[in-house]
N, C-alpha and C. Protein backbone atom coordinates (compact mmCIF):
# COMPACT_ATOMS: atom_id res chain seq x y z
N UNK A 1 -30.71 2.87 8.85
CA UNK A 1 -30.16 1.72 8.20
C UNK A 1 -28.88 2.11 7.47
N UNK A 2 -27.81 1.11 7.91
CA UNK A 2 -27.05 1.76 7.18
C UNK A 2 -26.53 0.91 5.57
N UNK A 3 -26.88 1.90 4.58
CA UNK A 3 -26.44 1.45 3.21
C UNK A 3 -24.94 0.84 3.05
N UNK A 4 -25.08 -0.35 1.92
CA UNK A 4 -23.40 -1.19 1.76
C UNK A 4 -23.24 0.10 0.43
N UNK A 5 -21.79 0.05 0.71
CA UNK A 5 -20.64 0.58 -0.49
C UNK A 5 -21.27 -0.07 -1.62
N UNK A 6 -20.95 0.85 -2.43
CA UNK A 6 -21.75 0.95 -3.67
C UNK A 6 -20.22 0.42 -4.84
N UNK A 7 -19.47 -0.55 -4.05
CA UNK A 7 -18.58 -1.04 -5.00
C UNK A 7 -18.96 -2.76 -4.45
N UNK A 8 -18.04 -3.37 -5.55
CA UNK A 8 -18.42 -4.87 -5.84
C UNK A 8 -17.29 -5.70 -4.95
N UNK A 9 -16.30 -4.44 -4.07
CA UNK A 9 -14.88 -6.19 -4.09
C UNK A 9 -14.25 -5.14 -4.52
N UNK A 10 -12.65 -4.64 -4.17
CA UNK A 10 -11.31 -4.36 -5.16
C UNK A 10 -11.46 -2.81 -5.16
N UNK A 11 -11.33 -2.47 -5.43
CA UNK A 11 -10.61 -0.68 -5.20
C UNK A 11 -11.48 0.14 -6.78
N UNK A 12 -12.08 1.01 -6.59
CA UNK A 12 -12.82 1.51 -7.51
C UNK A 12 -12.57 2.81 -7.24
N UNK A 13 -13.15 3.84 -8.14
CA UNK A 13 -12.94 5.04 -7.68
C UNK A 13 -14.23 5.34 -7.01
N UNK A 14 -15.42 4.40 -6.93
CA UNK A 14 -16.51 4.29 -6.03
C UNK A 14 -16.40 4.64 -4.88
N UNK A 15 -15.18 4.19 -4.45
CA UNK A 15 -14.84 3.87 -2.80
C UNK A 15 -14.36 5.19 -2.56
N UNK A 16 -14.00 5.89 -3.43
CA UNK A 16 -13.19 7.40 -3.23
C UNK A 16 -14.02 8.56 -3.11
N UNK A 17 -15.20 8.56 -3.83
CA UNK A 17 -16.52 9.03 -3.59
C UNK A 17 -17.27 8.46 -2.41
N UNK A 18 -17.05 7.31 -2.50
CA UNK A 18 -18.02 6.95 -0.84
C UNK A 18 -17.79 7.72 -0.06
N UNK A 19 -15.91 7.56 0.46
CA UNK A 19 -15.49 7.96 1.78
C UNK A 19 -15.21 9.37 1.91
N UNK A 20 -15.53 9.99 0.47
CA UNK A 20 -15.28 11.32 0.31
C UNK A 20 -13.93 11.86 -0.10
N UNK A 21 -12.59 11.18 -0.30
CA UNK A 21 -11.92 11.84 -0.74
C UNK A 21 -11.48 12.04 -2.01
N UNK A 22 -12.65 12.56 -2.83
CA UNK A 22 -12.25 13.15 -4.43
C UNK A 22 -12.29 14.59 -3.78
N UNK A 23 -10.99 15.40 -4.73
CA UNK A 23 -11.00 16.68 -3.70
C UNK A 23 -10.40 17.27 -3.33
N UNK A 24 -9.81 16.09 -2.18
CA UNK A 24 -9.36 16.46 -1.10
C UNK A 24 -7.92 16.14 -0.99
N UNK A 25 -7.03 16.86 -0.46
CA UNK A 25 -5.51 16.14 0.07
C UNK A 25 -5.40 15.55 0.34
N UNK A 26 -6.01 14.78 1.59
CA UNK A 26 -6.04 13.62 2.42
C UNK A 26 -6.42 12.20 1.19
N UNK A 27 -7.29 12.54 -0.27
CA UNK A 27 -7.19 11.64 -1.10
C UNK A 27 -6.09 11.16 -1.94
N UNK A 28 -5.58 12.23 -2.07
CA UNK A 28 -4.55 12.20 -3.11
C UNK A 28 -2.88 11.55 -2.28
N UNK A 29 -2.86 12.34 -0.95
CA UNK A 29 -1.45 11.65 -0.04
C UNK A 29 -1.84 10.11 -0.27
N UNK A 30 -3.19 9.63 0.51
CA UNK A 30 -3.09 8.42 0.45
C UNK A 30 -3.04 7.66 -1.14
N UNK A 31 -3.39 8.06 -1.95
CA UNK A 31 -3.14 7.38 -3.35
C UNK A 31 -1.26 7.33 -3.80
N UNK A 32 -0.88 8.70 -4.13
CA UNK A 32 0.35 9.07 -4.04
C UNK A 32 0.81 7.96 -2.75
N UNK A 33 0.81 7.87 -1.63
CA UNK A 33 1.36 7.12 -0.79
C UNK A 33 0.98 5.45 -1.78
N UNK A 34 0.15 5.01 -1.58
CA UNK A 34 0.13 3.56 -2.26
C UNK A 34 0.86 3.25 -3.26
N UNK A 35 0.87 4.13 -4.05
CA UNK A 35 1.62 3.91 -5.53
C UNK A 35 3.39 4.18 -5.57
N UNK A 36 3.71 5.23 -4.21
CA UNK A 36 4.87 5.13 -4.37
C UNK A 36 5.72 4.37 -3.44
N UNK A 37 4.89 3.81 -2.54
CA UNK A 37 5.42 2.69 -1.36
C UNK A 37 6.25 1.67 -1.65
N UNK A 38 5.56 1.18 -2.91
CA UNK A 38 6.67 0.16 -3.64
C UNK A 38 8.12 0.50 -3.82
N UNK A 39 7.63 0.90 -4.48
CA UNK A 39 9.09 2.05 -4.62
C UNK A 39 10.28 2.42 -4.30
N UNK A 40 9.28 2.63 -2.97
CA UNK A 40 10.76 3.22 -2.12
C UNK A 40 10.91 1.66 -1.55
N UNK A 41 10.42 1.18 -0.80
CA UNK A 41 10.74 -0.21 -0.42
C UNK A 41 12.16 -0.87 -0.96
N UNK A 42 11.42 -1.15 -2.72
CA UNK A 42 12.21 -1.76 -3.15
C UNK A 42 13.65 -1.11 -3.23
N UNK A 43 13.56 0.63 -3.20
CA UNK A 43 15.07 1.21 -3.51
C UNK A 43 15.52 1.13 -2.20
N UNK A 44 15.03 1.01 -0.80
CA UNK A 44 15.52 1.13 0.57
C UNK A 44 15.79 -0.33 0.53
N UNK A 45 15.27 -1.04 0.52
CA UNK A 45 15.93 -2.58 0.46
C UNK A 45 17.52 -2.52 0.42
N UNK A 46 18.02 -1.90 -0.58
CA UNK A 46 19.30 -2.28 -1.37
C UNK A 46 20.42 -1.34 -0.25
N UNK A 47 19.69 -0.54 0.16
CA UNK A 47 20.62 0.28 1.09
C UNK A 47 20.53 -0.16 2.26
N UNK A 48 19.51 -0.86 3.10
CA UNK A 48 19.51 -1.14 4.06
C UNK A 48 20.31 -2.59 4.88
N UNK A 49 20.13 -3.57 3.03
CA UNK A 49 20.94 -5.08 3.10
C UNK A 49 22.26 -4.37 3.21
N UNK A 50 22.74 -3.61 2.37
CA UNK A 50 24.06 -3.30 2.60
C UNK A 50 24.96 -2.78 4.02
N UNK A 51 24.02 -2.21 4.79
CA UNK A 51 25.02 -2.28 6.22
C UNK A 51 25.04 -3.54 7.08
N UNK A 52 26.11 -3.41 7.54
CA UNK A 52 26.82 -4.54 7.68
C UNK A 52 26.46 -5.12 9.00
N UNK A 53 25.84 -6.20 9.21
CA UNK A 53 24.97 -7.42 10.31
C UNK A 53 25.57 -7.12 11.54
N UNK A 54 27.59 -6.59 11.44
CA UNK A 54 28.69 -7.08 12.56
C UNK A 54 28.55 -5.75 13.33
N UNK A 55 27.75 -4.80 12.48
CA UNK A 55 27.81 -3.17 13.18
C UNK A 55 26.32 -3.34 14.24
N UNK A 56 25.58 -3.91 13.36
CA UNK A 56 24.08 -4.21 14.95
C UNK A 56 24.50 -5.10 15.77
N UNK A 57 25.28 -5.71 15.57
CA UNK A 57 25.31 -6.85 16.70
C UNK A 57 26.06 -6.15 18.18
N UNK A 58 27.38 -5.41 17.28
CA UNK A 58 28.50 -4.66 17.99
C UNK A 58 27.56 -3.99 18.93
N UNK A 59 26.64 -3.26 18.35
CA UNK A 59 26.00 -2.68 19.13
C UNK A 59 24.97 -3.08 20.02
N UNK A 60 24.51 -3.73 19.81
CA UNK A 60 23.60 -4.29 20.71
C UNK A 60 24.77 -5.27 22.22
N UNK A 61 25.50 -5.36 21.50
CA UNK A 61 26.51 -6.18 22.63
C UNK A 61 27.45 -4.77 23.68
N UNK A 62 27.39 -3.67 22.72
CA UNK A 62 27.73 -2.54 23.77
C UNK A 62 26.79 -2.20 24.61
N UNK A 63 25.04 -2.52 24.37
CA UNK A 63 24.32 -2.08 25.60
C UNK A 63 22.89 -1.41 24.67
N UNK A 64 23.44 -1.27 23.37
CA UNK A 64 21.69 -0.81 23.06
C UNK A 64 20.91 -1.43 22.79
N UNK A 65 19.45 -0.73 22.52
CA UNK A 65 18.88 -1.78 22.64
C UNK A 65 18.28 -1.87 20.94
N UNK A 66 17.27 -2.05 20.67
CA UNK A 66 17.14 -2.69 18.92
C UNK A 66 16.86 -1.36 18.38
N UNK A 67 15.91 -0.53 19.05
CA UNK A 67 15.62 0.92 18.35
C UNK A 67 16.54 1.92 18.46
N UNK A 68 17.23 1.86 19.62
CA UNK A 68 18.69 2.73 19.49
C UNK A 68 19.42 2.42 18.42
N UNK A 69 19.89 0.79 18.16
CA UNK A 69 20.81 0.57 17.12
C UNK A 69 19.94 0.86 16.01
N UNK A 70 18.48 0.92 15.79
CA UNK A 70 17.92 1.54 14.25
C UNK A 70 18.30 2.79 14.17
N UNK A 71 18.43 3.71 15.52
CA UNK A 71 18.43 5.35 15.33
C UNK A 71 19.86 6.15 14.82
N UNK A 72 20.46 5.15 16.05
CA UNK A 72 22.37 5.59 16.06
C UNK A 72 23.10 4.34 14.98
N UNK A 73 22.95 3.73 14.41
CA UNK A 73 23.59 2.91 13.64
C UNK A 73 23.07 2.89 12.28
N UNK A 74 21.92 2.32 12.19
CA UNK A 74 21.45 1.61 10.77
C UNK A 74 21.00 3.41 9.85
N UNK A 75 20.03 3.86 10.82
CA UNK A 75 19.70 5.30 10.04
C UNK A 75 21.31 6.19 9.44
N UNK A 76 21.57 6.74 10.55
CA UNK A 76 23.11 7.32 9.65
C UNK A 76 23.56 6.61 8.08
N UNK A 77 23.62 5.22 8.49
CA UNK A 77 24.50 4.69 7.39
C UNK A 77 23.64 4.63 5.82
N UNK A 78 22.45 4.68 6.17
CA UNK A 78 21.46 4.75 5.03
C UNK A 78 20.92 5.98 4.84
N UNK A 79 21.09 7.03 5.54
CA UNK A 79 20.74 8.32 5.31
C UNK A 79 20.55 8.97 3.48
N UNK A 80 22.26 8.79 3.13
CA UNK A 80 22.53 9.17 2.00
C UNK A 80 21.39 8.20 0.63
N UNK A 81 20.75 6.64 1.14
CA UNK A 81 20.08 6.24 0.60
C UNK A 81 18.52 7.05 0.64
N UNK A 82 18.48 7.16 1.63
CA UNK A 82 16.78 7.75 1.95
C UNK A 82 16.61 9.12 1.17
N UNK A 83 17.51 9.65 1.41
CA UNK A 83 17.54 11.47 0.83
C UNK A 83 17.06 11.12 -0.57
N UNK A 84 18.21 9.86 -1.66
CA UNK A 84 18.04 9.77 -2.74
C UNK A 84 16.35 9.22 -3.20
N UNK A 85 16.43 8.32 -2.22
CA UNK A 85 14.98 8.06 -2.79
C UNK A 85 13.70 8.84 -2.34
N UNK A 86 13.79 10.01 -1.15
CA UNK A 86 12.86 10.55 -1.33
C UNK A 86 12.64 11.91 -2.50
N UNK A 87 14.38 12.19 -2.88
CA UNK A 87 14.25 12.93 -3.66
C UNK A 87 13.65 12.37 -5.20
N UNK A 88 13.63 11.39 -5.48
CA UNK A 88 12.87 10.63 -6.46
C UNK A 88 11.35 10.41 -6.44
N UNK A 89 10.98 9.82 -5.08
CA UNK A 89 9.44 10.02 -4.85
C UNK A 89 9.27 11.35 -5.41
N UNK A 90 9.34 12.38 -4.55
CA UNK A 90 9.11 13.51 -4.69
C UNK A 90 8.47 13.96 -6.49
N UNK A 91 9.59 13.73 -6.54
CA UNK A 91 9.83 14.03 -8.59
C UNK A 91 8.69 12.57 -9.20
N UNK A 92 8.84 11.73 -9.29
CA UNK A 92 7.54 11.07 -9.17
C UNK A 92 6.18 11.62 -9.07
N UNK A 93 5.86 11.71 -7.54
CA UNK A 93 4.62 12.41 -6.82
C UNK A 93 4.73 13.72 -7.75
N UNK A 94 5.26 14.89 -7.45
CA UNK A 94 4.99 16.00 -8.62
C UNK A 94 4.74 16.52 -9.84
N UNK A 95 5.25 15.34 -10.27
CA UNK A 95 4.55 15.07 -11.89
C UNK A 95 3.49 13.95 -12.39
N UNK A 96 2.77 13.77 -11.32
CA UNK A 96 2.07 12.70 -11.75
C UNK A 96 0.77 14.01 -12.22
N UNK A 97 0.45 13.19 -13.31
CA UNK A 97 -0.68 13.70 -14.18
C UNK A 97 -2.33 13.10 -13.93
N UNK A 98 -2.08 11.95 -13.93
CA UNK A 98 -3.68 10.97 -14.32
C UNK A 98 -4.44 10.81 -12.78
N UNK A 99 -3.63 10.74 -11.91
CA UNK A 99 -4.72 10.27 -10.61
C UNK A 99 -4.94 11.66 -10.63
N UNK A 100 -4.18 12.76 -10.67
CA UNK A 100 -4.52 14.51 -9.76
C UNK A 100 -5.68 14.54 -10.86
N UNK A 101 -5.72 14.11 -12.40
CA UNK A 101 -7.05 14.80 -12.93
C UNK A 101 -8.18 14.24 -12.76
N UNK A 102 -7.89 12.63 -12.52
CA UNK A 102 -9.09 12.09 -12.39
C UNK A 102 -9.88 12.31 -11.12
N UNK A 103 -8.67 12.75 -9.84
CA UNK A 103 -8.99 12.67 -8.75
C UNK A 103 -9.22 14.31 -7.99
N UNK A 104 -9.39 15.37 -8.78
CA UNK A 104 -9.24 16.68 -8.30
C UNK A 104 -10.25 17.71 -9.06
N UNK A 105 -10.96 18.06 -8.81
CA UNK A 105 -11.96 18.94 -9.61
C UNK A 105 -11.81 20.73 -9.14
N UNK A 106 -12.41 20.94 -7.78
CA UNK A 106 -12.24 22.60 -7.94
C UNK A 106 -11.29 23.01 -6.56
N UNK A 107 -11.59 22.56 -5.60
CA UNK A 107 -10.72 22.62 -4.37
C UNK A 107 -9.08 22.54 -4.23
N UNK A 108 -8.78 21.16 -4.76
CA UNK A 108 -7.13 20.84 -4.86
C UNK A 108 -7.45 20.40 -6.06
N UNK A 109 -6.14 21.22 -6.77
CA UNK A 109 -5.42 20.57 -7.60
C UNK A 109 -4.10 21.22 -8.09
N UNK A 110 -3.49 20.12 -8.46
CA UNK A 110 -2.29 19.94 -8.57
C UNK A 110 -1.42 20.70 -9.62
N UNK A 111 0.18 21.05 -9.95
CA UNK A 111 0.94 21.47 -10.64
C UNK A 111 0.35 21.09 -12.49
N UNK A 112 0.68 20.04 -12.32
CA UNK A 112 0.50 19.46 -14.27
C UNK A 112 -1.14 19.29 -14.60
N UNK A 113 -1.30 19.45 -13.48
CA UNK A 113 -3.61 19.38 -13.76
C UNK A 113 -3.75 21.04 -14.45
N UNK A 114 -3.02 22.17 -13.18
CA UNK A 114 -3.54 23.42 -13.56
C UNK A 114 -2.80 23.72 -14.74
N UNK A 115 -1.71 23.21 -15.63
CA UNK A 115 -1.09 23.51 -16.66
C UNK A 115 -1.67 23.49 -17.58
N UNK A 116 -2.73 22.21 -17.41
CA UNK A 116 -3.10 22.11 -18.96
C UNK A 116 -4.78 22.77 -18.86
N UNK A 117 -4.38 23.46 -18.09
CA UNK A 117 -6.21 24.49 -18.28
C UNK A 117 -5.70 25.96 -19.07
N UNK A 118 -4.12 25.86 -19.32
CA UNK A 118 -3.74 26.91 -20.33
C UNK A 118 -3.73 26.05 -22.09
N UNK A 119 -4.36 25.03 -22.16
CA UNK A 119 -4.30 24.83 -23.76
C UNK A 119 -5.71 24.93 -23.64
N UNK A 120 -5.91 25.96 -24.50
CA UNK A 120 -7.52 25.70 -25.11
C UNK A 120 -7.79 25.29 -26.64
N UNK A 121 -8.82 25.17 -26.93
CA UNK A 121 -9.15 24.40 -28.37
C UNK A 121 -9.19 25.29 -29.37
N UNK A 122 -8.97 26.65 -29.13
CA UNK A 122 -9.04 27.56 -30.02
C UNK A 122 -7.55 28.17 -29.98
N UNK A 123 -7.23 28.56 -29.07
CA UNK A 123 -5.51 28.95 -28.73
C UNK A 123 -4.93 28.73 -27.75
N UNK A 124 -4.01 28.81 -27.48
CA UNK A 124 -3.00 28.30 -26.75
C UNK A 124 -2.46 29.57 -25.93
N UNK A 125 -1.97 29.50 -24.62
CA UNK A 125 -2.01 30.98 -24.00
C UNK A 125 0.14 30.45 -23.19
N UNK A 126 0.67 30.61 -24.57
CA UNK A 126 2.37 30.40 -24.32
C UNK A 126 3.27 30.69 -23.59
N UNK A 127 2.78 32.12 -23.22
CA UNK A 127 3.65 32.95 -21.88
C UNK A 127 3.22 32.58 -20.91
N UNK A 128 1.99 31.83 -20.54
CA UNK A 128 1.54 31.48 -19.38
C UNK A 128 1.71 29.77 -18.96
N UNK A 129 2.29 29.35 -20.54
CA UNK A 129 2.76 27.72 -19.91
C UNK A 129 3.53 27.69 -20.17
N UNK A 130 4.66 28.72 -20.43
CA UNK A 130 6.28 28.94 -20.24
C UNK A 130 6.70 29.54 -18.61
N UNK A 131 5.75 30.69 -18.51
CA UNK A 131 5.82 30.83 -16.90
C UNK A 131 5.72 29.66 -15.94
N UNK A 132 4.46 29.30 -16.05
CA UNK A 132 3.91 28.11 -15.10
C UNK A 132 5.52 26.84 -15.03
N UNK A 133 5.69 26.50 -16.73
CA UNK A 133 6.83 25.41 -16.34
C UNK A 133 8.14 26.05 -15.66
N UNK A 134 8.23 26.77 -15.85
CA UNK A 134 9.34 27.65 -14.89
C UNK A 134 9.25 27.46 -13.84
N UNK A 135 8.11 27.88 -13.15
CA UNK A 135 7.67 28.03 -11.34
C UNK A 135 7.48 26.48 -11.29
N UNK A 136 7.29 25.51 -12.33
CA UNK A 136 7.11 24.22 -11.45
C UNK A 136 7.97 23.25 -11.68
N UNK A 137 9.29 23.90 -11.98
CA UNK A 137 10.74 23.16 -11.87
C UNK A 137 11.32 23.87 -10.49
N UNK A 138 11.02 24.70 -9.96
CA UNK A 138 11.62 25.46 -8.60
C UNK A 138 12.00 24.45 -8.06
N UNK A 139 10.83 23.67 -7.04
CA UNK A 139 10.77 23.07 -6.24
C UNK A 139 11.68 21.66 -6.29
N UNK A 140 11.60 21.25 -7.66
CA UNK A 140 12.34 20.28 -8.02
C UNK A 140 14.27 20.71 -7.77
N UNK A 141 14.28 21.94 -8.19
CA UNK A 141 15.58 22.39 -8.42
C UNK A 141 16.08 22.23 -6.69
N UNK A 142 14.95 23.25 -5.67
CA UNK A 142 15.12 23.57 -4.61
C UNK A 142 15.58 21.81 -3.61
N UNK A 143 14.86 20.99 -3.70
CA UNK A 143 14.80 20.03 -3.55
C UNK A 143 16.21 19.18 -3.64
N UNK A 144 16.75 19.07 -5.00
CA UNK A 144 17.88 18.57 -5.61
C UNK A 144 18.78 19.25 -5.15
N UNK A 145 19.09 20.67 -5.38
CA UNK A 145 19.88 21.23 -4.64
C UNK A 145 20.35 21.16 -2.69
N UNK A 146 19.17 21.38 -2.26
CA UNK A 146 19.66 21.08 -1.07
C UNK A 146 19.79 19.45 -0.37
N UNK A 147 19.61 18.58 -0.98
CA UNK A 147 19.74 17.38 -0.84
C UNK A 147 21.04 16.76 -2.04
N UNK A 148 21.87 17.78 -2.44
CA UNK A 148 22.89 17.41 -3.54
C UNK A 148 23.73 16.42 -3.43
N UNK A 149 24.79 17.10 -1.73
CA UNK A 149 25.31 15.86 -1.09
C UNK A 149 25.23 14.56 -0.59
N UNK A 150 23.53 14.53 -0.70
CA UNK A 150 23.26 12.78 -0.56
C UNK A 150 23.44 12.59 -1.69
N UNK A 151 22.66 13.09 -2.45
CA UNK A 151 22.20 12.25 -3.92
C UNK A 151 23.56 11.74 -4.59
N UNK A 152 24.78 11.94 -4.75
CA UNK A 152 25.79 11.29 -5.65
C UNK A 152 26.14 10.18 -5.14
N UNK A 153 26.19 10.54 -3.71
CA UNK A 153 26.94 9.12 -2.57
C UNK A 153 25.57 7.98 -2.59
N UNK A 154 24.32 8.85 -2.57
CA UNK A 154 23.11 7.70 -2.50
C UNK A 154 23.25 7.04 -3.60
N UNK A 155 23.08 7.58 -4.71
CA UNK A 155 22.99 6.83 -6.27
C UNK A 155 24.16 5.98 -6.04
N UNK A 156 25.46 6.57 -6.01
CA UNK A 156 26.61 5.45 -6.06
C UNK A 156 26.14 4.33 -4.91
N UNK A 157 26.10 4.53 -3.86
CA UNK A 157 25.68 2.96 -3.09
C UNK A 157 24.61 2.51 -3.63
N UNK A 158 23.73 2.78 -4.11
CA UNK A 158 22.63 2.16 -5.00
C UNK A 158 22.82 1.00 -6.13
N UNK A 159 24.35 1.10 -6.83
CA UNK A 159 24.51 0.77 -8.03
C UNK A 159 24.92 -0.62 -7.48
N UNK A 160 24.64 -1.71 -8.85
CA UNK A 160 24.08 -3.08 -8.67
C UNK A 160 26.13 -3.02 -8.83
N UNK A 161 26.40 -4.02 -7.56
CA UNK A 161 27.68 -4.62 -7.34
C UNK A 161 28.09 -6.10 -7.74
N UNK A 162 29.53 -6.23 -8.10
CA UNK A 162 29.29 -8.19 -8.39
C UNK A 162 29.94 -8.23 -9.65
């Protein structure tokens, strides 16, 4: 026989234990994915209205067809948008604190979860959450850095015009 979900309706952390992913990576992408979907949406919106209607048409009237003109036309021109906003997800997703603790116990867990297993209630262990914040700006740095040349041109087409 098979037993109903042990939630009522609506998204619980019930459902995360049902299906098994407290834990696991595969829990946390898909959470991280939900929460930052908006997101990017709304920041790809603004880059994507902005190329110009007369450049798909051009193209489609030279011979391509709708996914060519997404690949060779629309992607290029929004590139410098996408870089910016995934370099933002990113920084987002990496510092998120509350789902990785609520959602991660001994298997995975995350940058700012394992940080704060260096404050204890008796002392505080300083060289080791001066190290740790060190090693967990790298990635951020590494990130920003090699995505530099989008990010000024992305942010500038980003900015509200008018």
């Amino acid at each position: 026989m098979i037993r109903p979900p042990p939630w009522r309706g609506g998204f619980s952390a019930d459902c995360y234990v049902y299906f098994g992913l407290v834990d696991g990576y595969f829990g946390l992408i898909l959470l991280y994915t939900a929460f930052n979907l908006p997101y990017v949406i709304w920041m790809m919106r603004g880059y994507i209205v902005d190329v110009p209607l007369e450049l798909e048409e051009s193209a489609l009237v030279d011979g391509l067809n709708r996914w060519e003109v997404i690949w060779k036309v629309v992607f290029p021109m929004v590139r410098p948008g996408l870089m910016t906003t995934s370099v933002f997800t990113f920084v987002f997703a990496w510092n998120d604190f509350l789902f990785a603790l609520v959602l991660t116990r001994t298997e995975v867990i995350t940058f700012p979860v394992m940080l704060t297993h260096y404050f204890g209630g008796q002392s505080n262990f300083w060289a080791k959450i001066a190290a740790m914040s060190v090693l967990g700006t790298l990635p951020i740095f590494a990130a920003v850095s090699v995505m530099q040349r989008y990010l000024v041109r992305g942010i500038s087409l980003g900015a509200v015009k008018g």
